[in-house]
PDB file of N, CA and C in Angstrom:
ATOM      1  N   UNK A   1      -5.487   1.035 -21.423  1.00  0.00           N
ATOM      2  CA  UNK A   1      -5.743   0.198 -20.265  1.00  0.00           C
ATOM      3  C   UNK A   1      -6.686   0.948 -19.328  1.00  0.00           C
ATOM      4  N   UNK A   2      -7.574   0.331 -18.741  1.00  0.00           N
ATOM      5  CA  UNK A   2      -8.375   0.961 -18.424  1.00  0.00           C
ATOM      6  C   UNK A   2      -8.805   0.454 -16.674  1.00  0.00           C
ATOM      7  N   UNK A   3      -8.214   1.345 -15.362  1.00  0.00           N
ATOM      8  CA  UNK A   3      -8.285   1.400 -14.296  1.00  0.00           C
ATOM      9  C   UNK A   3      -8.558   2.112 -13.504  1.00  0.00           C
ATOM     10  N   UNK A   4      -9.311   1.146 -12.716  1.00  0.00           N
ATOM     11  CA  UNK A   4     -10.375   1.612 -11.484  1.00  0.00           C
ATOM     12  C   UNK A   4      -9.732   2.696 -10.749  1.00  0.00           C
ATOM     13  N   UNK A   5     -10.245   3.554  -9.796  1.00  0.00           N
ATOM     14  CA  UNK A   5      -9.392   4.326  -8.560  1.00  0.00           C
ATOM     15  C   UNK A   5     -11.181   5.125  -8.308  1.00  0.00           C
ATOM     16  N   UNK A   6     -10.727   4.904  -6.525  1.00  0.00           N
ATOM     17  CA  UNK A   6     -11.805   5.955  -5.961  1.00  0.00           C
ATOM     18  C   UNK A   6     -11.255   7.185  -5.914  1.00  0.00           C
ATOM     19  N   UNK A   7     -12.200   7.849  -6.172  1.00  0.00           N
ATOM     20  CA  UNK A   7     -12.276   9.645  -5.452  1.00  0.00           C
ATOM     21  C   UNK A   7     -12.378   9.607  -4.438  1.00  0.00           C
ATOM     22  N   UNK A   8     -11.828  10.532  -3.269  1.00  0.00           N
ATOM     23  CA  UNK A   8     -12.299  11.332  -2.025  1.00  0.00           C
ATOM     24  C   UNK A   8     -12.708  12.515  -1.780  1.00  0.00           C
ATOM     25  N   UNK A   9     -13.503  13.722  -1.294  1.00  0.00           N
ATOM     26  CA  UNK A   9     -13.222  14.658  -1.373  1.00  0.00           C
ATOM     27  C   UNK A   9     -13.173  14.620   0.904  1.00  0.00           C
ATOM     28  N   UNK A  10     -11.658  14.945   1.224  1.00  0.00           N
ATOM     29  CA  UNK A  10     -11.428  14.507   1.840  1.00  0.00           C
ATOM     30  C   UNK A  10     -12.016  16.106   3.387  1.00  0.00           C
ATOM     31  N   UNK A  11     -12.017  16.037   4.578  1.00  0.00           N
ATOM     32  CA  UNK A  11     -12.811  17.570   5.467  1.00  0.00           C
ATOM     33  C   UNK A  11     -11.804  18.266   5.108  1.00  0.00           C
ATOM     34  N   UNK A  12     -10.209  18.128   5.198  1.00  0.00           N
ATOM     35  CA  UNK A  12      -9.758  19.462   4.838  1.00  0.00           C
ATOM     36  C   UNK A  12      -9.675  19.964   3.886  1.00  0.00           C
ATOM     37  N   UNK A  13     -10.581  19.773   2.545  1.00  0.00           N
ATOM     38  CA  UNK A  13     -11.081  20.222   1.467  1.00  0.00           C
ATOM     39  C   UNK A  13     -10.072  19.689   0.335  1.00  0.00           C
ATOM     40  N   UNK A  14      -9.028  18.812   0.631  1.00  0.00           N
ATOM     41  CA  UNK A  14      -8.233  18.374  -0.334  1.00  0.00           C
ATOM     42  C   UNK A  14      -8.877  16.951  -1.070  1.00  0.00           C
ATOM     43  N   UNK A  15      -8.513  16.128  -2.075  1.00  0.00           N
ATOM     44  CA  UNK A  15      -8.858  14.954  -2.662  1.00  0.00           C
ATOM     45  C   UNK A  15      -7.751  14.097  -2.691  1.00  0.00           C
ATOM     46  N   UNK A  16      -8.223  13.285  -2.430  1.00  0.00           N
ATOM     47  CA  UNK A  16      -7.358  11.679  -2.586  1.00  0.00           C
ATOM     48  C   UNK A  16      -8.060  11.042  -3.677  1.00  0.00           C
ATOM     49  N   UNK A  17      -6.980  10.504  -4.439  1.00  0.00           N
ATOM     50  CA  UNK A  17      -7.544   9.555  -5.099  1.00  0.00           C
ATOM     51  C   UNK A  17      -6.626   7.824  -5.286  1.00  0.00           C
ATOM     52  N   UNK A  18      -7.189   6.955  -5.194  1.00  0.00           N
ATOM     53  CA  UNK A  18      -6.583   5.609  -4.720  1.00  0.00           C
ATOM     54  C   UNK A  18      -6.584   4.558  -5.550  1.00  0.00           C
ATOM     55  N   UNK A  19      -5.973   3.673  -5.747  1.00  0.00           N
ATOM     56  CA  UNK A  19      -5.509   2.889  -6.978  1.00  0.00           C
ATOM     57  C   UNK A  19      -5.392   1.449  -6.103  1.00  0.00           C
ATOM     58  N   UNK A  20      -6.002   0.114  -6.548  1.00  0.00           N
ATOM     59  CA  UNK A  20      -5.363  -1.151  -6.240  1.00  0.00           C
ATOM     60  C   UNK A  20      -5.681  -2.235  -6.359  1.00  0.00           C
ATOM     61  N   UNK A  21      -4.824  -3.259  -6.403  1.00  0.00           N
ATOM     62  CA  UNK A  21      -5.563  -4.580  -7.073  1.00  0.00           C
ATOM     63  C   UNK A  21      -5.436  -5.053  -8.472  1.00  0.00           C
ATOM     64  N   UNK A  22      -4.150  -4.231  -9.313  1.00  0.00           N
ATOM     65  CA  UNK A  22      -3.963  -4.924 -10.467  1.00  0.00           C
ATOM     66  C   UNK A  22      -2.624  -4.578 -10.129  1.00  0.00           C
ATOM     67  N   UNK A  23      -1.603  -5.145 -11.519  1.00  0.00           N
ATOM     68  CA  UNK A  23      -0.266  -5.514 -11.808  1.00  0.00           C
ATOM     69  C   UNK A  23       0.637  -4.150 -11.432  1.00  0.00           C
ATOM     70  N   UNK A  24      -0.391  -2.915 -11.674  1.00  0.00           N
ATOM     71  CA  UNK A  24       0.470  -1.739 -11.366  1.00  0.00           C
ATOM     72  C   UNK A  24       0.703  -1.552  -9.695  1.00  0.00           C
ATOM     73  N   UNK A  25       0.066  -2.333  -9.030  1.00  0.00           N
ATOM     74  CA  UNK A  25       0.286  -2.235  -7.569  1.00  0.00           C
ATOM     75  C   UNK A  25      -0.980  -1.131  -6.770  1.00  0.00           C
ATOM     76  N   UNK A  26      -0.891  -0.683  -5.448  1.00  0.00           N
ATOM     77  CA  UNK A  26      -1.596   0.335  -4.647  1.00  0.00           C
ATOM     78  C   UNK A  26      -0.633   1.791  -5.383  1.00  0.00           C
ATOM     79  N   UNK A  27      -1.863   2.673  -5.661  1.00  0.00           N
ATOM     80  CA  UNK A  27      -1.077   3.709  -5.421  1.00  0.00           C
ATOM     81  C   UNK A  27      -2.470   4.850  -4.812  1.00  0.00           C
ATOM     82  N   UNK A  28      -1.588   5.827  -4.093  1.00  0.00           N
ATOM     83  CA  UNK A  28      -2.006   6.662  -3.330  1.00  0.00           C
ATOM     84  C   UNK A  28      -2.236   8.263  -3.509  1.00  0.00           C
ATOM     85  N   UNK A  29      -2.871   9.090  -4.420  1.00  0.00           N
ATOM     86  CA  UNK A  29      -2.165  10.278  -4.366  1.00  0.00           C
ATOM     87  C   UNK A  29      -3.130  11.548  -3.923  1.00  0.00           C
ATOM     88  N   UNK A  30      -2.804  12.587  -3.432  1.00  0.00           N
ATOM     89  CA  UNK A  30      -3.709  14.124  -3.205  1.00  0.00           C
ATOM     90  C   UNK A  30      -3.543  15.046  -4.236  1.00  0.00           C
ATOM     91  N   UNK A  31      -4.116  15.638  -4.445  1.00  0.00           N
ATOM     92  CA  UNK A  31      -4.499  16.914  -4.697  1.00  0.00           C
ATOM     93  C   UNK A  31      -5.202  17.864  -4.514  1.00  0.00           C
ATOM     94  N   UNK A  32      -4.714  19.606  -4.689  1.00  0.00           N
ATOM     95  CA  UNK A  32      -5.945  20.588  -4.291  1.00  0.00           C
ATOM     96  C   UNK A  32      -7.468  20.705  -5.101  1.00  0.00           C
ATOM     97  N   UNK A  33      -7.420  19.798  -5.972  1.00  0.00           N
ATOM     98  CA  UNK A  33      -8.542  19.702  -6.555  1.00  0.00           C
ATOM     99  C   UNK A  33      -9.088  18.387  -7.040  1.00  0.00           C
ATOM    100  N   UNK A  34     -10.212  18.126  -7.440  1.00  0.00           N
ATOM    101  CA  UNK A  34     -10.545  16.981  -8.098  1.00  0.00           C
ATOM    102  C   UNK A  34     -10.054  16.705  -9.369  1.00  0.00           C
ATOM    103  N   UNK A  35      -9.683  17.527 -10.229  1.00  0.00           N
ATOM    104  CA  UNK A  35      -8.569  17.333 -11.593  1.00  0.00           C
ATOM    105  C   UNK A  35      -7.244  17.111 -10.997  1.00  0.00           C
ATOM    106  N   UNK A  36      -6.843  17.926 -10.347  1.00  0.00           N
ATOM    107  CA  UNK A  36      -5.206  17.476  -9.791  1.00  0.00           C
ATOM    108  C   UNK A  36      -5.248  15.787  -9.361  1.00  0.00           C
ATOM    109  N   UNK A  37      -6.185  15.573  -8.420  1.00  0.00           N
ATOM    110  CA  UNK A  37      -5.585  14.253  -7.854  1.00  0.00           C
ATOM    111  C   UNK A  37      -5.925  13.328  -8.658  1.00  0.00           C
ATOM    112  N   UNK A  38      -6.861  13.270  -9.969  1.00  0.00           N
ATOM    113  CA  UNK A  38      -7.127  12.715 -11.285  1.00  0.00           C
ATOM    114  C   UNK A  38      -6.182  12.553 -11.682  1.00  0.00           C
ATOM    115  N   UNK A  39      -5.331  13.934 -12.276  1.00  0.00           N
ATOM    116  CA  UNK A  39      -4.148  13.765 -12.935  1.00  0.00           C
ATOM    117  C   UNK A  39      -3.036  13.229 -12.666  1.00  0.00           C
ATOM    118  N   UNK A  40      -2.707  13.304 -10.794  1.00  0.00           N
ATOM    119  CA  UNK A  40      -1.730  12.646 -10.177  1.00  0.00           C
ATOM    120  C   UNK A  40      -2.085  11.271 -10.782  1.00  0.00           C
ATOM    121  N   UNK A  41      -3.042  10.738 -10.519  1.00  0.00           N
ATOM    122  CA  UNK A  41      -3.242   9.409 -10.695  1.00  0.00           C
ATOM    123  C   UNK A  41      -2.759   8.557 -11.908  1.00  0.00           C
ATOM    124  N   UNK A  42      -3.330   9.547 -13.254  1.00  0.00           N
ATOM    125  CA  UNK A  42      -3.711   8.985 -14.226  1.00  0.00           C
ATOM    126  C   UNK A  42      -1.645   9.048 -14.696  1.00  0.00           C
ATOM    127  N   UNK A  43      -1.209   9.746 -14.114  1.00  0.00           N
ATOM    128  CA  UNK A  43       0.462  10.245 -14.678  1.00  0.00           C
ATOM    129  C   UNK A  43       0.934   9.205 -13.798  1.00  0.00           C
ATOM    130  N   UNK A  44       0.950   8.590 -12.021  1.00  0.00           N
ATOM    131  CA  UNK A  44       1.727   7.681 -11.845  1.00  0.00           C
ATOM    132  C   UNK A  44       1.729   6.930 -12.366  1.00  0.00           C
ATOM    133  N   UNK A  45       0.299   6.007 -12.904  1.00  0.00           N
ATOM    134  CA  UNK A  45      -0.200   4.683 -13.478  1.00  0.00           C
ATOM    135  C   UNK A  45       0.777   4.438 -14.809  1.00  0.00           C
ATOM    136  N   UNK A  46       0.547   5.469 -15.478  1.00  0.00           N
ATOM    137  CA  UNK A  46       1.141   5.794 -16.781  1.00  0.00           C
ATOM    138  C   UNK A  46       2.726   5.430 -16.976  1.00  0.00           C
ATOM    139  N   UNK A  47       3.576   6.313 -15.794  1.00  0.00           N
ATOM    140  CA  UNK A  47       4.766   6.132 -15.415  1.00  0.00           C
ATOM    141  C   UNK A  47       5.089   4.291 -15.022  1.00  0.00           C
ATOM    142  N   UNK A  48       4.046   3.800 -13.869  1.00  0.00           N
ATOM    143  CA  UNK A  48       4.437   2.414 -13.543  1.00  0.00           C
ATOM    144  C   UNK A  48       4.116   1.502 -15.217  1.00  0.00           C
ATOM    145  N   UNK A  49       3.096   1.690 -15.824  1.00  0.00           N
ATOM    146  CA  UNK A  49       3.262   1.077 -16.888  1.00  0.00           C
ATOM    147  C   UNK A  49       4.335   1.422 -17.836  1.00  0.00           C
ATOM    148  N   UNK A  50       4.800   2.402 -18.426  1.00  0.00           N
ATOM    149  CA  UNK A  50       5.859   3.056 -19.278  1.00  0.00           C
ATOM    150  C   UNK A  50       7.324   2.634 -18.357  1.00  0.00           C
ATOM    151  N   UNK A  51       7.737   2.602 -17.449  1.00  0.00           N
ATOM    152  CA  UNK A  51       9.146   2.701 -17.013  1.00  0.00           C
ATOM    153  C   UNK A  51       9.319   1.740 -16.040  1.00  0.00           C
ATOM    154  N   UNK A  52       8.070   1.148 -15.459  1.00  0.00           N
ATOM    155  CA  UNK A  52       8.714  -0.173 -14.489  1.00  0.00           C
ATOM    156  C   UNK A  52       8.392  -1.640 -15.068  1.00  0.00           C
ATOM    157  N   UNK A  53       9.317  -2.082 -15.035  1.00  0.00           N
ATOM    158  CA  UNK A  53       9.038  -3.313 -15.851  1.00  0.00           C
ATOM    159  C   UNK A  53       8.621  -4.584 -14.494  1.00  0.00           C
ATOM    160  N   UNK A  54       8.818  -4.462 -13.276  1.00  0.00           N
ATOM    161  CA  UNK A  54       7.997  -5.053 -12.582  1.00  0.00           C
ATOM    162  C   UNK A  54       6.342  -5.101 -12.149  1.00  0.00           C
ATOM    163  N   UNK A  55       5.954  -4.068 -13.116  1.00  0.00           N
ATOM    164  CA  UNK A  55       4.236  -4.424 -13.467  1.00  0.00           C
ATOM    165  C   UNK A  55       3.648  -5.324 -14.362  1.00  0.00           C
ATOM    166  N   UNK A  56       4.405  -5.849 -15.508  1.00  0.00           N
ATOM    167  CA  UNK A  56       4.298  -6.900 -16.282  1.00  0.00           C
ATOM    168  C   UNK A  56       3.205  -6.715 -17.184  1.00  0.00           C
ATOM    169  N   UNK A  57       3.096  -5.186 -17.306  1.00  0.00           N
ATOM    170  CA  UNK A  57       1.874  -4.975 -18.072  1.00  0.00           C
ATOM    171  C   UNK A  57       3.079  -3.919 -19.171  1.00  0.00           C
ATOM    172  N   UNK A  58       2.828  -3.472 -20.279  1.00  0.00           N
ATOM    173  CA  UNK A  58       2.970  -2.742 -21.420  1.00  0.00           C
ATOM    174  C   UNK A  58       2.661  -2.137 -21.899  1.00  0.00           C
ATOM    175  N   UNK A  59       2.934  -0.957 -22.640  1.00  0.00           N
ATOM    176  CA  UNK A  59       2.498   0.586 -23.317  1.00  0.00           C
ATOM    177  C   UNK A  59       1.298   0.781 -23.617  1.00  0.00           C
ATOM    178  N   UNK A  60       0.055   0.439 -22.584  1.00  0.00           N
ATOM    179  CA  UNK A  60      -1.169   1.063 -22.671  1.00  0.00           C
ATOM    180  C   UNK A  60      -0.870   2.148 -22.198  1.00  0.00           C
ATOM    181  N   UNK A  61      -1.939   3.072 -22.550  1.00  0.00           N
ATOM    182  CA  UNK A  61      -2.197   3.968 -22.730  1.00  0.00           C
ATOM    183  C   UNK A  61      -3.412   4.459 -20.969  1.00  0.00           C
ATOM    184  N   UNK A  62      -3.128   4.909 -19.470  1.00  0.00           N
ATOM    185  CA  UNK A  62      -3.916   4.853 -19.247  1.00  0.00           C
ATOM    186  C   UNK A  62      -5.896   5.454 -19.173  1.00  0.00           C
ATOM    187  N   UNK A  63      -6.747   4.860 -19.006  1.00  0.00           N
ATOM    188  CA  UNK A  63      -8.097   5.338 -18.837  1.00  0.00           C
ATOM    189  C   UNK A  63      -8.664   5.424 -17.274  1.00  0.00           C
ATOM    190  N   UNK A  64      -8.745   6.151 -16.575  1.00  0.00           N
ATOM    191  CA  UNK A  64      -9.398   5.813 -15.711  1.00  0.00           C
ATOM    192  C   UNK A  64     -10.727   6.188 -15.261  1.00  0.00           C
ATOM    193  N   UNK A  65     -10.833   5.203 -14.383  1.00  0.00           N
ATOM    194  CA  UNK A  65     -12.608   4.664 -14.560  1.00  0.00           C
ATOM    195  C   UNK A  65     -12.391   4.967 -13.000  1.00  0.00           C
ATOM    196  N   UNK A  66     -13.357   6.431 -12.176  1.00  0.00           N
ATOM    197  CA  UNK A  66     -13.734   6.691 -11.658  1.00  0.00           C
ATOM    198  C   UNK A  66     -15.567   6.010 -10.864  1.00  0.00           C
ATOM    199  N   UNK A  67     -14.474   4.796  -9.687  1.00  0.00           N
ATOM    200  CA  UNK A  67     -15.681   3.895  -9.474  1.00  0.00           C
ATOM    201  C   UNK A  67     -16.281   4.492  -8.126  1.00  0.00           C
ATOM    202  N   UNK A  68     -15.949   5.453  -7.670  1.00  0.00           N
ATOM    203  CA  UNK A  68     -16.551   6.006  -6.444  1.00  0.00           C
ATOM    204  C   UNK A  68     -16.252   7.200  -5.799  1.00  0.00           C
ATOM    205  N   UNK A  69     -17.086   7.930  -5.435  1.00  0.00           N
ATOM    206  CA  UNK A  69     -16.621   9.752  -5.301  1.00  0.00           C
ATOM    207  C   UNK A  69     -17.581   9.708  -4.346  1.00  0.00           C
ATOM    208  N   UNK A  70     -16.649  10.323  -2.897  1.00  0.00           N
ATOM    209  CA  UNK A  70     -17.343  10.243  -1.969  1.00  0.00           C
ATOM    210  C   UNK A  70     -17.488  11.888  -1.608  1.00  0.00           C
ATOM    211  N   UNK A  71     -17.805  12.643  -0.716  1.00  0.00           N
ATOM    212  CA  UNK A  71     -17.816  13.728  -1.090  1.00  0.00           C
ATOM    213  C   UNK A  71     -17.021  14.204   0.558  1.00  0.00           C
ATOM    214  N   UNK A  72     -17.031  13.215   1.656  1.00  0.00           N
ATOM    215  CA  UNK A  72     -15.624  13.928   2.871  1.00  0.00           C
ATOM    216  C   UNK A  72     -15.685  12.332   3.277  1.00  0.00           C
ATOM    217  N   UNK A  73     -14.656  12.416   4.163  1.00  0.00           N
ATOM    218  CA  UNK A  73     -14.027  10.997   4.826  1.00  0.00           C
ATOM    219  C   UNK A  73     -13.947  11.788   6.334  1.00  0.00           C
ATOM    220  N   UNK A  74     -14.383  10.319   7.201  1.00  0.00           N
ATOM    221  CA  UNK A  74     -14.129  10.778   8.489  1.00  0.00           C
ATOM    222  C   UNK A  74     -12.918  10.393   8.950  1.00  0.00           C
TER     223      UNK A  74
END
């Protein structure tokens, strides 16, 4: 399955990365790096598809498709 999420690279040098607009819901997560908050991401998505059955979606596998990397947020 294959879902969207922006990058941040946010002034206090940490990353957000953000999820929303399909069956898995908003999700939100940081990390100290641009792989960490990737990985946060790509492991909640994974989790809401694998173990919550109120997403109504099923054992894909997730991909995510990095649609925007900003490089600080004010």
């Amino acid at each position: 399955m294959k879902v969207s999420c922006t990058l941040t690279k946010l002034d206090n040098g940490r990353w957000q990365s953000r999820h929303s607009g399909s069956p898995l819901g908003t999700v939100e997560v940081f990390g100290s790096s641009r792989e960490e908050a990737l990985t946060k991401m790509r492991d909640e998505l994974q989790y809401r598809i694998e173990l919550c059955p109120c997403s109504g979606v099923s054992g894909d596998t997730v991909v995510l498709e990095v649609t925007q990397q900003l490089e600080s947020r004010l």
